[in-house]
N, C-alpha and C. Protein backbone atom coordinates (compact mmCIF):
# COMPACT_ATOMS: atom_id res chain seq x y z
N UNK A 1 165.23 116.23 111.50
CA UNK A 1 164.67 115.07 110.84
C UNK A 1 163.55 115.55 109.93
N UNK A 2 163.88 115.10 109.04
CA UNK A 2 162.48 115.76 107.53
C UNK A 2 161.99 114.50 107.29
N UNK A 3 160.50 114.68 106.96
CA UNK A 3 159.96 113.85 106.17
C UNK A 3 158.30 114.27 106.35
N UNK A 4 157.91 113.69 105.11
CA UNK A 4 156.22 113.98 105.13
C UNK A 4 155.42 115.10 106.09
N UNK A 5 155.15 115.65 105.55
CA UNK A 5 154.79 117.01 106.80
C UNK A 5 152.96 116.08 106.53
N UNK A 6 153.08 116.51 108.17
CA UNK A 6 151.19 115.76 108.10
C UNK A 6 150.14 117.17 108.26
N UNK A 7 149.04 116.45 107.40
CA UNK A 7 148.74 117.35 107.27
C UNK A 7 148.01 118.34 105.96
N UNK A 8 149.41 118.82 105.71
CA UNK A 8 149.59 119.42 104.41
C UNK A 8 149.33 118.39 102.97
N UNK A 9 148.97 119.47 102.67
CA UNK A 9 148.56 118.64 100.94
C UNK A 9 148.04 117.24 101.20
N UNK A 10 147.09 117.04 102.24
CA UNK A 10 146.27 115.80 102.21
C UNK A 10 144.91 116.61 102.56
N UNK A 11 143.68 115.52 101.91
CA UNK A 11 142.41 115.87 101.99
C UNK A 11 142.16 115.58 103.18
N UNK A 12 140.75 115.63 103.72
CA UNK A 12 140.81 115.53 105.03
C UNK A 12 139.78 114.32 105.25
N UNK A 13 140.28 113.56 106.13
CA UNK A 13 139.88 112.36 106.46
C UNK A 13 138.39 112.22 106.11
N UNK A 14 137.52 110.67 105.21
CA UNK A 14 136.28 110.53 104.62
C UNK A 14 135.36 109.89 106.19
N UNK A 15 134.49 110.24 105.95
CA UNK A 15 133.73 109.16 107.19
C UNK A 15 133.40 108.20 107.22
N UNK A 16 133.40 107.21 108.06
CA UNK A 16 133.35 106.05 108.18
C UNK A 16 132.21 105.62 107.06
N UNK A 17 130.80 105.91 107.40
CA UNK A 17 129.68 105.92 106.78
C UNK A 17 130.39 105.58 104.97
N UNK A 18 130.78 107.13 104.52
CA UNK A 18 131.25 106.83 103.25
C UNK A 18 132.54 105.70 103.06
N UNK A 19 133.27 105.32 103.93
CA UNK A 19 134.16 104.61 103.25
C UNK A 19 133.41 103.18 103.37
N UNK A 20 132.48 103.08 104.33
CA UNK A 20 131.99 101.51 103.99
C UNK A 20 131.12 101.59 103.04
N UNK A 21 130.28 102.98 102.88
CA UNK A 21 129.56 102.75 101.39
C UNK A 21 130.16 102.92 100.35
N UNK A 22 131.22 102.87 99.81
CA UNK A 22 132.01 102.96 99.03
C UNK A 22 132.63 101.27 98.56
N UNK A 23 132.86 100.48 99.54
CA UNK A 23 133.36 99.26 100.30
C UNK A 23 132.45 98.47 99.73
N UNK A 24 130.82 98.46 100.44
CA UNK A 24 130.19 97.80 100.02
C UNK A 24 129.62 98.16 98.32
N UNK A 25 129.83 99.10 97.51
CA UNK A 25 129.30 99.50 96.46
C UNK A 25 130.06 98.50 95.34
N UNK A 26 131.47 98.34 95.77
CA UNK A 26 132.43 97.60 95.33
C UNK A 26 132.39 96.45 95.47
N UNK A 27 131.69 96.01 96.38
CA UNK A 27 131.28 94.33 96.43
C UNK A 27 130.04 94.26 96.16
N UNK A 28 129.50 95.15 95.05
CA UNK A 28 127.77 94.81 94.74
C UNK A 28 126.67 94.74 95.89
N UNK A 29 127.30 95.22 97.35
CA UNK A 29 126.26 95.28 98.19
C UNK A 29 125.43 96.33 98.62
N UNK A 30 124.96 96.40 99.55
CA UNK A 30 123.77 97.58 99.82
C UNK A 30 124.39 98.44 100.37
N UNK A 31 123.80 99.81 100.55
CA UNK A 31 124.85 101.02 101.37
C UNK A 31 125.08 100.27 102.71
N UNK A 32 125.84 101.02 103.33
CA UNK A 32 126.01 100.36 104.68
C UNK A 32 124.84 101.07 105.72
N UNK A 33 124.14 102.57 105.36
CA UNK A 33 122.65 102.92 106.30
C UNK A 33 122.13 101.92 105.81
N UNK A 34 121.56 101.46 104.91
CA UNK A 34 120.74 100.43 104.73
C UNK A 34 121.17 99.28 105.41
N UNK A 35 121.60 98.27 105.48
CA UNK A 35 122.08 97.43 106.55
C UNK A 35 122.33 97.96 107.48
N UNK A 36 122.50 98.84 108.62
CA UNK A 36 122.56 99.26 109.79
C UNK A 36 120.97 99.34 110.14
N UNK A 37 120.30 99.96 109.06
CA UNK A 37 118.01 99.90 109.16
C UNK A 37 118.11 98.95 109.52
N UNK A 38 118.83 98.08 108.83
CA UNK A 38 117.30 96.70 108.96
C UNK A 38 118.35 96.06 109.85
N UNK A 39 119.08 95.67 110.09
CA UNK A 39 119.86 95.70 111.85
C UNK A 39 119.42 95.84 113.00
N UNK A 40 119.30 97.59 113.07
CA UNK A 40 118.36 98.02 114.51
C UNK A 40 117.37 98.16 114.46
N UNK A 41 116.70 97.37 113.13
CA UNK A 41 115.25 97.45 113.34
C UNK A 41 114.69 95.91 113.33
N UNK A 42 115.61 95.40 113.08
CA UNK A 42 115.18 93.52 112.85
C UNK A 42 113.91 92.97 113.24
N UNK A 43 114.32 93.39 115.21
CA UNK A 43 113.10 93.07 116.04
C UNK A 43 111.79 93.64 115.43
N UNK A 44 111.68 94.55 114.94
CA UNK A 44 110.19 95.37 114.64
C UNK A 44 109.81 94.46 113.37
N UNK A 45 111.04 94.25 112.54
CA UNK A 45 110.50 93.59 111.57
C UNK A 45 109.77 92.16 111.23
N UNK A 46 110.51 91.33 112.33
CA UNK A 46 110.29 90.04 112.12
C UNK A 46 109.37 89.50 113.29
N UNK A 47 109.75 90.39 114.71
CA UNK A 47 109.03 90.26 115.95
C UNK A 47 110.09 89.40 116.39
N UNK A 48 109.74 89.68 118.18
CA UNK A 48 110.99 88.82 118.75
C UNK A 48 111.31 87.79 119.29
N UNK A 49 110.26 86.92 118.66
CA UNK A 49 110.54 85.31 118.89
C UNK A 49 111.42 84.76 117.65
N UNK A 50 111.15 85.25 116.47
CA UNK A 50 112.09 84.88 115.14
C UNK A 50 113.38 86.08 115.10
N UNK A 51 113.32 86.92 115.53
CA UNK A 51 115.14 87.77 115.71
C UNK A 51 115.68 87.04 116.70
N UNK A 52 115.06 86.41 117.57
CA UNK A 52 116.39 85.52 118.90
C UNK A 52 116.61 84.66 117.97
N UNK A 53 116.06 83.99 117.04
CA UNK A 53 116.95 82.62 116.01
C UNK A 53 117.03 83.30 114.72
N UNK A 54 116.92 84.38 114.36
CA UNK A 54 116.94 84.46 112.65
C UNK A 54 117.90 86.17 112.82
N UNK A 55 118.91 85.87 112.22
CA UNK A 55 119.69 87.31 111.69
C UNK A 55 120.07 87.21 109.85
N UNK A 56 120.16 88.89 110.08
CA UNK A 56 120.17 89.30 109.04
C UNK A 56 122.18 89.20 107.94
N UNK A 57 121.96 88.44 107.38
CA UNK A 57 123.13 87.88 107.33
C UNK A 57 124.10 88.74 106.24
N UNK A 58 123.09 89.41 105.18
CA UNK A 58 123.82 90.36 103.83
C UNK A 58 122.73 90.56 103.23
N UNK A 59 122.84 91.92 102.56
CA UNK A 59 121.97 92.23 101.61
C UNK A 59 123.31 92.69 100.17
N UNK A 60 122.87 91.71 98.82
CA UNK A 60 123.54 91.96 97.89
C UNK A 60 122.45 91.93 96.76
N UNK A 61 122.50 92.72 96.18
CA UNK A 61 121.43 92.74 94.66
C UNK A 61 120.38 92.37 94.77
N UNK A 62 119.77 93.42 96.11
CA UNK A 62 118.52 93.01 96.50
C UNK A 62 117.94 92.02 96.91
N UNK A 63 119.01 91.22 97.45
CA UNK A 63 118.53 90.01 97.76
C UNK A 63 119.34 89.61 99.21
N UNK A 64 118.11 89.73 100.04
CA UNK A 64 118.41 89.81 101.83
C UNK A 64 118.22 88.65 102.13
N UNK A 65 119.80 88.06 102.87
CA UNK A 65 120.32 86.43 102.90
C UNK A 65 119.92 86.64 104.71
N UNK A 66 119.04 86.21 105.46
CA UNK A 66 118.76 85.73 106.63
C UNK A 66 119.37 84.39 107.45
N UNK A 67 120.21 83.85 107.96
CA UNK A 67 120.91 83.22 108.51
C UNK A 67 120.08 82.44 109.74
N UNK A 68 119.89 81.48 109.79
CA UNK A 68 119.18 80.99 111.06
C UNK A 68 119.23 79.60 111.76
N UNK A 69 119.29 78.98 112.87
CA UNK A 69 119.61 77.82 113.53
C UNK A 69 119.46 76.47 112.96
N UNK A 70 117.61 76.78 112.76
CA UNK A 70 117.27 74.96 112.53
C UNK A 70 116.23 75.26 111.31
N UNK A 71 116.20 74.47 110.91
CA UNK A 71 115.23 74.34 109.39
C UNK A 71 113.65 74.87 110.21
N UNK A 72 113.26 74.46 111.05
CA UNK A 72 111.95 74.91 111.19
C UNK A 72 111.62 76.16 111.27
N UNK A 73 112.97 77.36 111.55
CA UNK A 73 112.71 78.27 111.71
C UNK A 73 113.25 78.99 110.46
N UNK A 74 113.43 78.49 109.34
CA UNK A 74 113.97 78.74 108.46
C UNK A 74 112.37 78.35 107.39
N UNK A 75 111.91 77.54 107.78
CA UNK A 75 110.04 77.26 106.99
C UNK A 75 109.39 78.56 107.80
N UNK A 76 109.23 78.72 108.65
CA UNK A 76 108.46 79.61 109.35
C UNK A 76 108.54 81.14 108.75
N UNK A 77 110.21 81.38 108.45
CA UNK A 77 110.61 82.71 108.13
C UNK A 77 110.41 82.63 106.78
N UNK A 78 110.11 81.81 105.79
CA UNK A 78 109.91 81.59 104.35
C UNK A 78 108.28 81.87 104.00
N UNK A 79 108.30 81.73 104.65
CA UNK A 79 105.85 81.52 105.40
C UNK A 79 106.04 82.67 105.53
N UNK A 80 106.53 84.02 105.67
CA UNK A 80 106.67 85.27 106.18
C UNK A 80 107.41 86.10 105.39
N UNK A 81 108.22 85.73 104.21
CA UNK A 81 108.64 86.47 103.31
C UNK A 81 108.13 87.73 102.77
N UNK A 82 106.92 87.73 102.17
CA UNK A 82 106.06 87.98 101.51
C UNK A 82 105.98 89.45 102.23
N UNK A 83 105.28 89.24 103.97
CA UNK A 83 104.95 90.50 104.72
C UNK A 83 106.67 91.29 105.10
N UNK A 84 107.47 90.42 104.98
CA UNK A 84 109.27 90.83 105.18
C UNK A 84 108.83 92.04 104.47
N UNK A 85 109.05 91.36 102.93
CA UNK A 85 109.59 92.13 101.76
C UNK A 85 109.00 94.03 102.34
N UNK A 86 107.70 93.44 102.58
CA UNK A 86 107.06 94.67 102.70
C UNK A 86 106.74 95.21 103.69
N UNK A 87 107.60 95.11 104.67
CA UNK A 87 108.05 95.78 106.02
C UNK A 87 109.25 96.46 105.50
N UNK A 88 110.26 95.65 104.77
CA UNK A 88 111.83 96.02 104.43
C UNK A 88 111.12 97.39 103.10
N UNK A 89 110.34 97.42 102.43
CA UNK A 89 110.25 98.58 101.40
C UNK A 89 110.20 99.94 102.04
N UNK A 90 108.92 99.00 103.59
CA UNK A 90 108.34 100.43 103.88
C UNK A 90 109.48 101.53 104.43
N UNK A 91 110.66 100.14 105.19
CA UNK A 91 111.66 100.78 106.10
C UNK A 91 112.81 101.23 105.01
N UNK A 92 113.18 100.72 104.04
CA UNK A 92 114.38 100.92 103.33
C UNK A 92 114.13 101.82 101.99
N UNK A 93 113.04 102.00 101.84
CA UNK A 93 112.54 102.21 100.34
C UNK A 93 112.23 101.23 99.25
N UNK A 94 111.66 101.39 98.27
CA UNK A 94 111.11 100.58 97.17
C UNK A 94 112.01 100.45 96.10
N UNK A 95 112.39 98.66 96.18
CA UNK A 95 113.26 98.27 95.29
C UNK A 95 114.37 97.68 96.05
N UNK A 96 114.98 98.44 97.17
CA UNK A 96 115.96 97.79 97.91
C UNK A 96 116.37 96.54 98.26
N UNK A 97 115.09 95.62 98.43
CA UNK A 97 115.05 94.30 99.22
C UNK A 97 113.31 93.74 97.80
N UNK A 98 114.61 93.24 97.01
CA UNK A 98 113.19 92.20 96.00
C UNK A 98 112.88 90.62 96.48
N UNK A 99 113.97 90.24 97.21
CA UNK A 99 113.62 88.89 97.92
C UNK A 99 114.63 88.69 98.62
N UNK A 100 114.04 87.73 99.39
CA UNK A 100 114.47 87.26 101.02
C UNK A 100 114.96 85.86 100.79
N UNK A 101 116.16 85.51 101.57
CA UNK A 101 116.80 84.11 100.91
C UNK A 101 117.48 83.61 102.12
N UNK A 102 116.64 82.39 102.90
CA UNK A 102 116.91 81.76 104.40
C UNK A 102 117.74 80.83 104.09
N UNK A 103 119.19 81.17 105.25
CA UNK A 103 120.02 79.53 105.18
C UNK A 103 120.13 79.37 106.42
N UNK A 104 120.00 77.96 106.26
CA UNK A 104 120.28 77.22 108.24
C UNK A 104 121.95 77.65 108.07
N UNK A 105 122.37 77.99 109.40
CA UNK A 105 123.52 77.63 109.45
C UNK A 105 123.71 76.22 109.81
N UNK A 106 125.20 76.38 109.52
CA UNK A 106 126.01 75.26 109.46
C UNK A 106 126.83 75.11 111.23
N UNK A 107 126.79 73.70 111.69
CA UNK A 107 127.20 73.55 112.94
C UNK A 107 128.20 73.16 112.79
């Protein structure tokens, strides 16, 4: 039985890492280390009374979409932008994250 020898004359498999930054580069979004930072670092960033109701929902063209329950915690996290931005520079680098953009979810 012949067919396709594996293996041969193929490159060798890309890493995960690069194929989602590649993925997301193509949908105008952020590398994928950068969203994995501010992920496992959420809690440090926001503190952990606002990470049990507020996640990090996408970062696209610098602009980090936060996802969260009820409108009050969606005023609270808007009141806090400001020190975000500049937690997210210190952690991601400068320029990465130019503004922060809260939506209640939807029930």
């Amino acid at each position: 039985m012949s067919g396709p020898s594996l293996g041969r004359g193929r490159r060798d498999p890309a890493s995960l890492r690069s194929v989602l930054d590649r993925v997301a580069n193509d949908l105008e979004g952020a590398p994928s280390g950068t969203i994995a930072t501010i992920v496992h670092s959420w809690v440090e960033l926001v503190g952990a009374d606002l990470a049990a109701v507020a996640q990090p929902g996408s970062l696209a063209d610098g602009v980090l979409t936060v996802v969260v329950d009820e409108p009050a915690v969606a005023t609270a996290l808007r009141h806090r932008a400001g020190t975000l931005r500049t937690a997210l520079e210190a952690r991601c680098g400068p320029g990465v994250v130019h503004s922060v953009q809260v939506r209640v979810r939807r029930r």
